[in-house]
N, C-alpha and C. Protein backbone atom coordinates (compact mmCIF):
# COMPACT_ATOMS: atom_id res chain seq x y z
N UNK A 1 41.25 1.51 -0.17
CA UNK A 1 40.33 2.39 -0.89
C UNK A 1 39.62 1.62 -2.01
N UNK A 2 40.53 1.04 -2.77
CA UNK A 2 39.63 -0.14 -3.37
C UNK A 2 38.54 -0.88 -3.12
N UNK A 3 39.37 -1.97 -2.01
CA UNK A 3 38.32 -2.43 -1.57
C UNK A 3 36.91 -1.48 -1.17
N UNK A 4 36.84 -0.60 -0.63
CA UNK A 4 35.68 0.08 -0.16
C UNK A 4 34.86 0.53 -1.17
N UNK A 5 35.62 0.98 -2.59
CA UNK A 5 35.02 0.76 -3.85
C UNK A 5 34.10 0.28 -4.60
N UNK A 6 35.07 -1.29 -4.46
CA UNK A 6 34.38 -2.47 -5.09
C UNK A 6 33.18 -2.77 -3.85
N UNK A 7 33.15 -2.55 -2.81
CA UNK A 7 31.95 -3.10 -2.08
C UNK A 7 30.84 -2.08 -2.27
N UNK A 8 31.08 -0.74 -2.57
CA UNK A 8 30.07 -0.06 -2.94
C UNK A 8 29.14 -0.05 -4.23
N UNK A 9 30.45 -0.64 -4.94
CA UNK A 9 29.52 -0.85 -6.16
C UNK A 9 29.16 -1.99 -6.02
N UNK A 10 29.13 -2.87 -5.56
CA UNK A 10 28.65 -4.35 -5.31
C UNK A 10 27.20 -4.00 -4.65
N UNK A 11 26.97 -2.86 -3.38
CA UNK A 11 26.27 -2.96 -2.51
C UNK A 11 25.33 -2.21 -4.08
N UNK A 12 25.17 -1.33 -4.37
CA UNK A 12 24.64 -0.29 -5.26
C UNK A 12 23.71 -1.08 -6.26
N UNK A 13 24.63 -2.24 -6.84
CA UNK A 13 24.44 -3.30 -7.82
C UNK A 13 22.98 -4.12 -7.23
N UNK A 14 23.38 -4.52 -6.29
CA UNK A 14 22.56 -5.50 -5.64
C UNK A 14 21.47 -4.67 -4.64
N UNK A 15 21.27 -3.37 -4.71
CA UNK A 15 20.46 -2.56 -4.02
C UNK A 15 19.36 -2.42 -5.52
N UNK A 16 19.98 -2.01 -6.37
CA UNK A 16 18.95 -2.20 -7.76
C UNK A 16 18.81 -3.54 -7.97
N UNK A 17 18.74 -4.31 -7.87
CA UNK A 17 18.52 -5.35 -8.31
C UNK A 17 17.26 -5.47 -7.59
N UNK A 18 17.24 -5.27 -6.42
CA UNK A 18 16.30 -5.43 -5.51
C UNK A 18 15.17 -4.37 -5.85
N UNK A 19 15.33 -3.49 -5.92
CA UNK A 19 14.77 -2.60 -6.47
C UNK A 19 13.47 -2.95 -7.53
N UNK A 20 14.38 -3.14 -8.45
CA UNK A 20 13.95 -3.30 -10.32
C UNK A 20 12.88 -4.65 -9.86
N UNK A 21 13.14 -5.60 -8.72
CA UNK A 21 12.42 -7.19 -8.10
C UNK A 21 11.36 -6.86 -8.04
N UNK A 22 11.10 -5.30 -7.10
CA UNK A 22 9.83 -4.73 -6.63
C UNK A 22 8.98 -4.08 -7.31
N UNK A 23 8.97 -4.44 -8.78
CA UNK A 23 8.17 -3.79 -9.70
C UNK A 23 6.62 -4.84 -9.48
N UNK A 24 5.82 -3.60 -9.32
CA UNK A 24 4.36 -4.04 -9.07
C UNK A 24 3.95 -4.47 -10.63
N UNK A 25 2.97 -5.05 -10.29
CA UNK A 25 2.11 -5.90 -12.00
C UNK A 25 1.20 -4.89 -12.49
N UNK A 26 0.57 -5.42 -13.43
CA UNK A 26 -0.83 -4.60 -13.72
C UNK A 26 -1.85 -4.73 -13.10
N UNK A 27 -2.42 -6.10 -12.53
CA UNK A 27 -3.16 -6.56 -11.81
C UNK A 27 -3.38 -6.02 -10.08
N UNK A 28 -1.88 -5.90 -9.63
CA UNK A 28 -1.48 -4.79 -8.67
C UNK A 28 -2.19 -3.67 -8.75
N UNK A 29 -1.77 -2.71 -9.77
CA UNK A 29 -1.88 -1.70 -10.00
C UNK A 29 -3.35 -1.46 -10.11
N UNK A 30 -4.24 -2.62 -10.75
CA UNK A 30 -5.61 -1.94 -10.88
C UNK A 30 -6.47 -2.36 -9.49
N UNK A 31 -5.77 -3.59 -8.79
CA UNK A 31 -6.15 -4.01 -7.53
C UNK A 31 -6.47 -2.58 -6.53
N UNK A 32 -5.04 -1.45 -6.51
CA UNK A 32 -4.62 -0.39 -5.88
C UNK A 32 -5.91 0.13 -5.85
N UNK A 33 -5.93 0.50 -7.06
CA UNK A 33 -6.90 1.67 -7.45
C UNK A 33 -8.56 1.38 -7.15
N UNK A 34 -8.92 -0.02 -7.52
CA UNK A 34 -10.04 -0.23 -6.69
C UNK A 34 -9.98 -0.06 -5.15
N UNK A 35 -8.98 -0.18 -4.42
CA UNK A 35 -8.82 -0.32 -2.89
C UNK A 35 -8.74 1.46 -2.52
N UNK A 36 -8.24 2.32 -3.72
CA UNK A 36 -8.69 3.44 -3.36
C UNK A 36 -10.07 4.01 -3.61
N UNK A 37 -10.78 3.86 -4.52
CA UNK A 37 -12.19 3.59 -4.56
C UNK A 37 -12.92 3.57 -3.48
N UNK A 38 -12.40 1.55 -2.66
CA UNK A 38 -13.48 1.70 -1.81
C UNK A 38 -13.18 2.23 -0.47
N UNK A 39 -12.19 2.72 -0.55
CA UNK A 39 -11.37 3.31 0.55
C UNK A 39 -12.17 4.63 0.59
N UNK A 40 -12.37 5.62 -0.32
CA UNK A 40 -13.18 6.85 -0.50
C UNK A 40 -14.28 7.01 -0.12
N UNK A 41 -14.90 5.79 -1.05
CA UNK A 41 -15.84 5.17 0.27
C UNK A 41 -16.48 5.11 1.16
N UNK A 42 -15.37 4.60 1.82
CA UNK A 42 -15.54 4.02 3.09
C UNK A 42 -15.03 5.42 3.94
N UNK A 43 -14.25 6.34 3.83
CA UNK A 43 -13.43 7.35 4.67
C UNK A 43 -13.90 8.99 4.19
N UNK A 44 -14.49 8.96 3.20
CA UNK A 44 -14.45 10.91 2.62
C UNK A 44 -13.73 10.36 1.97
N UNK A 45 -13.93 11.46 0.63
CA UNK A 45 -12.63 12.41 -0.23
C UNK A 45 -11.59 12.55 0.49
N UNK A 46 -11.48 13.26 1.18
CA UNK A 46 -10.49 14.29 2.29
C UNK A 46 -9.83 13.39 2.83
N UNK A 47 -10.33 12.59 3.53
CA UNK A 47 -9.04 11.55 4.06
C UNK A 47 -8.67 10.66 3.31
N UNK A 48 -8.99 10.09 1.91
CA UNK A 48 -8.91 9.55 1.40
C UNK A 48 -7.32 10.11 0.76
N UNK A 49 -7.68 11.28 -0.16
CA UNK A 49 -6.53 11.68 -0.35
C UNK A 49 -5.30 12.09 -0.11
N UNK A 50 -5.97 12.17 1.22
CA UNK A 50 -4.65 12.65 2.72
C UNK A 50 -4.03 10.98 2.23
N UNK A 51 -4.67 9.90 2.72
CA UNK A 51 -3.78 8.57 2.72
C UNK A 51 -3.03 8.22 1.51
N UNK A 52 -3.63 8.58 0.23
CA UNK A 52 -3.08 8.58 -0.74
C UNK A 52 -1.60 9.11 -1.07
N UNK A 53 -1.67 10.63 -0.19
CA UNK A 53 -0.41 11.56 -0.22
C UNK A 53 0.60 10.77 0.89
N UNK A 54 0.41 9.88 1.76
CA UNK A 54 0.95 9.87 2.89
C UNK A 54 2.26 8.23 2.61
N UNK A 55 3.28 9.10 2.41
CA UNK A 55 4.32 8.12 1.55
C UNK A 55 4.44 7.14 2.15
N UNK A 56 4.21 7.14 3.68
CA UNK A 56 4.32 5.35 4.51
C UNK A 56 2.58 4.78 4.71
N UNK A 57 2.12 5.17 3.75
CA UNK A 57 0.37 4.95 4.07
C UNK A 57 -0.09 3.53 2.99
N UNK A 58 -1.31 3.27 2.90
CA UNK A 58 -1.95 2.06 2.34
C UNK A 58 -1.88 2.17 1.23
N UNK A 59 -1.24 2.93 0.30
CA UNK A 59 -0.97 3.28 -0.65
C UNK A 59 0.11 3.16 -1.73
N UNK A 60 1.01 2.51 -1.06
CA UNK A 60 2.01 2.63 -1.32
C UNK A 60 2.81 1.15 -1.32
N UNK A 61 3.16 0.66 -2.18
CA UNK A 61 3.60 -0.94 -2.91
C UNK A 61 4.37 -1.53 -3.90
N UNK A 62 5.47 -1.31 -3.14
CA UNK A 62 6.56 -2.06 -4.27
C UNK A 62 6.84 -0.58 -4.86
N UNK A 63 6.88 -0.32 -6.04
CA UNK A 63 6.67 0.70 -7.05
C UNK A 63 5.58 1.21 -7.30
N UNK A 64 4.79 0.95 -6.78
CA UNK A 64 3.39 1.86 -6.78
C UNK A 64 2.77 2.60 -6.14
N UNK A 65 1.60 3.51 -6.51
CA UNK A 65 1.23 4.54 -5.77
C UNK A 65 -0.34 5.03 -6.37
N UNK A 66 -0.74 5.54 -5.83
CA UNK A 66 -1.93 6.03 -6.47
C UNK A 66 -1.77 7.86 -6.86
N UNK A 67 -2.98 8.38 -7.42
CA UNK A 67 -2.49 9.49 -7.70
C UNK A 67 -3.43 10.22 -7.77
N UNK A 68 -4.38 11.07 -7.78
CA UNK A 68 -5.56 11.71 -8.19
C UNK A 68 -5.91 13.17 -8.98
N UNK A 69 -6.54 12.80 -9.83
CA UNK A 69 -6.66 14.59 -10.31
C UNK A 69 -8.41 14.63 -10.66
N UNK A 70 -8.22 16.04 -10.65
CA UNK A 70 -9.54 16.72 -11.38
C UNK A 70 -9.81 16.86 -12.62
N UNK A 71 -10.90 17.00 -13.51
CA UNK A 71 -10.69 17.31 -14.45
C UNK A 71 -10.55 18.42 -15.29
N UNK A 72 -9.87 19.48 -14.45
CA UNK A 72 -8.77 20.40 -15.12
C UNK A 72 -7.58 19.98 -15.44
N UNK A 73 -7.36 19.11 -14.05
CA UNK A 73 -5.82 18.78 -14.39
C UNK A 73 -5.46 18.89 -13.43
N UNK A 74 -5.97 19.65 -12.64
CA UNK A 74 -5.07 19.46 -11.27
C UNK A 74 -4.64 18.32 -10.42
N UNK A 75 -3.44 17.95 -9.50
CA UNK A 75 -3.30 17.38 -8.95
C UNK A 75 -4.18 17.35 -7.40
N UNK A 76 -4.70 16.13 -7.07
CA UNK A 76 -5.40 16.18 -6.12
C UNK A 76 -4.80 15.15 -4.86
N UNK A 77 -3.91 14.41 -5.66
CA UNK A 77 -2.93 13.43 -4.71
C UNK A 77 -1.98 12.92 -5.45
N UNK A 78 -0.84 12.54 -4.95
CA UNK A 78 -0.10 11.91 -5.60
C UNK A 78 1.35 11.45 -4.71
N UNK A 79 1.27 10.07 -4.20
CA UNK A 79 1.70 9.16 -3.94
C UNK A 79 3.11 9.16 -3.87
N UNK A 80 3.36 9.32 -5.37
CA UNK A 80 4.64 8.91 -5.55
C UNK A 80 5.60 10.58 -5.60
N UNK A 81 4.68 11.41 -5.32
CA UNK A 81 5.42 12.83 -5.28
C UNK A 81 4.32 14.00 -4.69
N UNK A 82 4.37 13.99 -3.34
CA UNK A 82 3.29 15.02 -3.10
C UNK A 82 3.61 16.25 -3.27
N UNK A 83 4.45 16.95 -3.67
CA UNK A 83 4.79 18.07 -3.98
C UNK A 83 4.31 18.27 -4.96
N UNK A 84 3.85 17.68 -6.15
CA UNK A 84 2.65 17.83 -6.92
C UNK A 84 1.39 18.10 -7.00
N UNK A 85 1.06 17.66 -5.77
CA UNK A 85 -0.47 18.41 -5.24
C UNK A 85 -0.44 19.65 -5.31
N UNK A 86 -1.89 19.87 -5.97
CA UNK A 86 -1.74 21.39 -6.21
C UNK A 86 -1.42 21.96 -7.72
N UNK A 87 -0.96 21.17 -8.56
CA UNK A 87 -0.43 21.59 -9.81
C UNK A 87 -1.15 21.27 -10.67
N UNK A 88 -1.30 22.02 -11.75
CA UNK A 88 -2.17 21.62 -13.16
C UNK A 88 -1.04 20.91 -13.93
N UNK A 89 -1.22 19.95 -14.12
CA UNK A 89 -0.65 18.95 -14.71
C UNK A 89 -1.34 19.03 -16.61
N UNK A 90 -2.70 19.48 -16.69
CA UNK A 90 -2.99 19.37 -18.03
C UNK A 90 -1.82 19.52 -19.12
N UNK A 91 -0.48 20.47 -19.11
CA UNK A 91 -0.29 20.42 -20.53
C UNK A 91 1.63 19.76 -20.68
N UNK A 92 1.14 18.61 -19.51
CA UNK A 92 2.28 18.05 -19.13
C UNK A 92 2.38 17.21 -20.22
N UNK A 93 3.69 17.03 -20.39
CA UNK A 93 3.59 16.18 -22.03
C UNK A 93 4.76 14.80 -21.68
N UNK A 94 4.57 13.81 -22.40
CA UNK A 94 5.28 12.41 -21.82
C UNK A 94 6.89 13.22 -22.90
N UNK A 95 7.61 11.76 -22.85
CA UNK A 95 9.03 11.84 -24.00
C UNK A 95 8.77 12.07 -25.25
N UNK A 96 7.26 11.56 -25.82
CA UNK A 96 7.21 11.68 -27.01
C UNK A 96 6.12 12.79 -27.53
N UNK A 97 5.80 14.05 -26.40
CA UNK A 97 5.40 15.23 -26.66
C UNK A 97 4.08 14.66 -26.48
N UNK A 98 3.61 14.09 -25.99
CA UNK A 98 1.98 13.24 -26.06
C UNK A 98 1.51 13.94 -24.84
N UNK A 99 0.09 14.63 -24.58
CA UNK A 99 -0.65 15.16 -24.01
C UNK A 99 -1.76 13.93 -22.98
N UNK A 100 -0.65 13.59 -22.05
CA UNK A 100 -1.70 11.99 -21.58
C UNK A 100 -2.26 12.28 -20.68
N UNK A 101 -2.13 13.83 -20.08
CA UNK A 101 -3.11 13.89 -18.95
C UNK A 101 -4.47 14.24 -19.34
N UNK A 102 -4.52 14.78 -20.31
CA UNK A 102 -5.68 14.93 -21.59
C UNK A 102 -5.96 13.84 -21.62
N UNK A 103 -5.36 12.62 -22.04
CA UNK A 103 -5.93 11.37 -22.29
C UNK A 103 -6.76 11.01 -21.32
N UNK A 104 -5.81 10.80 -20.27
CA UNK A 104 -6.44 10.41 -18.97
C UNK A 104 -7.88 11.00 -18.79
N UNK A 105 -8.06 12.32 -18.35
CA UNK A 105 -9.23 12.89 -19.16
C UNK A 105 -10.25 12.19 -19.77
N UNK A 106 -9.61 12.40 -20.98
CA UNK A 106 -10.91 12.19 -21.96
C UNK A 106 -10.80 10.77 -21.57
N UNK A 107 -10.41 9.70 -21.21
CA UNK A 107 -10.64 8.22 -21.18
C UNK A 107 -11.74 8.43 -19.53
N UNK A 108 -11.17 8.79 -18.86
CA UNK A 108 -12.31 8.95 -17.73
C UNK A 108 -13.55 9.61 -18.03
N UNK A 109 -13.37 10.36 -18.32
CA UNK A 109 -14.90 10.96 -19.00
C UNK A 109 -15.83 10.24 -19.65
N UNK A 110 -14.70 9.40 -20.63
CA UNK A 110 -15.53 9.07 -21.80
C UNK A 110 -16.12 7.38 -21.34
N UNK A 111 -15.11 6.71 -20.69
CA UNK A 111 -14.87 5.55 -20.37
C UNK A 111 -15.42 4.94 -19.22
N UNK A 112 -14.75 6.01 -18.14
CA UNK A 112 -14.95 5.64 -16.80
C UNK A 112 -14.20 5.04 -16.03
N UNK A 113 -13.41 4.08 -16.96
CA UNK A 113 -11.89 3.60 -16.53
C UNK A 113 -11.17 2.58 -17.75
N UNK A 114 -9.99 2.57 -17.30
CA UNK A 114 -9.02 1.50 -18.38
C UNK A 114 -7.64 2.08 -18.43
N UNK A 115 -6.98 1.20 -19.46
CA UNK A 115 -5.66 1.67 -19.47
C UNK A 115 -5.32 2.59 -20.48
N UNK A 116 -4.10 3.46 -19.88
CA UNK A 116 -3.50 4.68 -21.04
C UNK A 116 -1.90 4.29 -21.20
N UNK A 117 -1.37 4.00 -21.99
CA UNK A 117 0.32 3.92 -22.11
C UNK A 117 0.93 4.92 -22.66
N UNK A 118 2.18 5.35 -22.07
CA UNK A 118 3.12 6.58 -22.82
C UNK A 118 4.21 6.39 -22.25
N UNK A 119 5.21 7.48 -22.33
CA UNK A 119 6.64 7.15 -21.72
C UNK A 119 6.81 8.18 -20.60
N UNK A 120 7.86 7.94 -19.83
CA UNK A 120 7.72 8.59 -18.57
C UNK A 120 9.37 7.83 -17.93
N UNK A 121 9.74 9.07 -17.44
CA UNK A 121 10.67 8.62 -16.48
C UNK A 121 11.03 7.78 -15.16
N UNK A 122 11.62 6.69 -15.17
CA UNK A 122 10.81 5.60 -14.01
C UNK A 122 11.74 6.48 -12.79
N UNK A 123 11.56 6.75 -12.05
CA UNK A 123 11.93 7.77 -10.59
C UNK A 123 13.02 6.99 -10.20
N UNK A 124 13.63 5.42 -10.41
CA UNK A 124 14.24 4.90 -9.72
C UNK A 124 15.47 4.42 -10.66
N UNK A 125 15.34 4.00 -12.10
CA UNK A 125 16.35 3.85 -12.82
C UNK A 125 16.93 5.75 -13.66
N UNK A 126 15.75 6.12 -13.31
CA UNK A 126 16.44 7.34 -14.45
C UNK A 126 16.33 7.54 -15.82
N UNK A 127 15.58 6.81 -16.22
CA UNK A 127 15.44 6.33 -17.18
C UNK A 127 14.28 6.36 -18.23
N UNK A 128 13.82 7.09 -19.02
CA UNK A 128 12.31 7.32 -20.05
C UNK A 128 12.15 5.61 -20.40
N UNK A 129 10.95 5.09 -20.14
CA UNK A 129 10.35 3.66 -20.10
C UNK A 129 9.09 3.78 -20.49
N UNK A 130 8.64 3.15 -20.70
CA UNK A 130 7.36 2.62 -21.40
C UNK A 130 6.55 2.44 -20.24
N UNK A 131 5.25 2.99 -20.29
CA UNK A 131 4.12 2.87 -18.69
C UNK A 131 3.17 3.12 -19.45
N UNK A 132 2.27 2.27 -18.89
CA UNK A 132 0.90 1.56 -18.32
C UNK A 132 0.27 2.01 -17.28
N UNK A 133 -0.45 3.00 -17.39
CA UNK A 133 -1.32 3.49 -15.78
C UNK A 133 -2.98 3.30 -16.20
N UNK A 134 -3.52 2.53 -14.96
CA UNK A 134 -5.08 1.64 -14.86
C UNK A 134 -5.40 3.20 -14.21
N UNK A 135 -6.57 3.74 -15.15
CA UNK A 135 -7.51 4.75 -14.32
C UNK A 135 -8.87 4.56 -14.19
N UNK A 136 -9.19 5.35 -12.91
CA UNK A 136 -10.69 4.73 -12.69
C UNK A 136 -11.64 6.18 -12.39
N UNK A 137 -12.69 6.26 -13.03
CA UNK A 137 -13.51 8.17 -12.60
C UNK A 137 -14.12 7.84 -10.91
N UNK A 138 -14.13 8.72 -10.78
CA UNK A 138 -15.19 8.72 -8.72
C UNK A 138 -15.54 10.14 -9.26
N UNK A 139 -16.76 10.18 -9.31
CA UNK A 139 -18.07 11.71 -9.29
C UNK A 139 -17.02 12.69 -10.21
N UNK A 140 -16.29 13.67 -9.48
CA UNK A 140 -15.78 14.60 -10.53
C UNK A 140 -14.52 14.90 -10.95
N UNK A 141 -13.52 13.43 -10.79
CA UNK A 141 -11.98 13.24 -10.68
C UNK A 141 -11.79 11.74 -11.16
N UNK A 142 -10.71 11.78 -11.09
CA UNK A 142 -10.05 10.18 -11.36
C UNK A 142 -8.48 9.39 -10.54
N UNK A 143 -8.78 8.40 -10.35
CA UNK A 143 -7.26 7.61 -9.36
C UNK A 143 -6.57 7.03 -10.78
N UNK A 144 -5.48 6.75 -10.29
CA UNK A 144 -4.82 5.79 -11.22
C UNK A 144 -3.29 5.53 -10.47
N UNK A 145 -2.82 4.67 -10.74
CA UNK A 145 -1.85 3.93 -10.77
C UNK A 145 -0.77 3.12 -11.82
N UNK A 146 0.10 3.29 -12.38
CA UNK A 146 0.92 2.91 -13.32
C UNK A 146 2.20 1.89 -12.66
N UNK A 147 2.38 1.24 -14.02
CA UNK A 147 3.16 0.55 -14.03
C UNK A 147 4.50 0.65 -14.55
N UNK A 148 5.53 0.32 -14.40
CA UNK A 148 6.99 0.68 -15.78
C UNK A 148 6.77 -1.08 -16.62
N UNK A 149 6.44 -0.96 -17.74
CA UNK A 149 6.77 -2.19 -18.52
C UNK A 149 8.50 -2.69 -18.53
């Protein structure tokens, strides 16, 4: 029983490790988001965001994902959790009560694209971390992609 123990936590150990390896860059991340761009493109809205949602699709890298909303707030794709599609996300607030889908927002609006940082739970350690998500506007929405620092 031991032994079967110690190999689980060995296997567990070395399954995160691998894991935490596959953390995408920033450069990644804003690479993504142009490739969803010209992917939109190149395909519709509509299928665009279908591929976006589609967890074994072109979308999807290491730790990354793309994500899309409107500017209400709604979710229009999202990668790393499609069960979110569909949701107003506006008065979603990070760890430190910060209103970043607002940000996101107003930085697309105002900007057109760049980076927003806040804290957020990384899906794979469990853990509130420090993130970096590259957003970019298309006509009346925005993509983005984040990073865990």
């Amino acid at each position: 029983m031991k032994k079967v123990l110690v190999m689980i936590m060995v296997f567990s150990f070395v399954a995160g490790l691998a894991l935490a390896a596959e953390k995408g860059t920033a450069k990644e991340a804003k690479q993504m988001v142009d490739k969803g761009i010209a992917y939109i493109k190149a395909n519709g809205k509509d299928k665009a965001l279908a591929e976006f949602n589609n967890p074994a699709g072109k979308f999807i890298n290491k730790d990354l994902y793309l994500f899309a909303l409107d500017f209400n707030g709604i979710t229009l794709a999202q990668g790393g959790n499609p069960k979110l599609v569909g949701k107003n996300m506006l008065h979603v607030q990070d760890a430190d009560k910060k209103y970043f889908i607002k940000d996101m927002i107003f930085l697309a609006k105002s900007k057109g694209n760049g980076w927003l940082d806040y804290k957020w739970t990384n899906p794979l350690t469990k853990k509130v971390e420090d993130k970096s998500t590259y957003i970019q506007r298309y006509e009346d929405f925005f993509i983005g992609c984040g990073i865990y620092k």
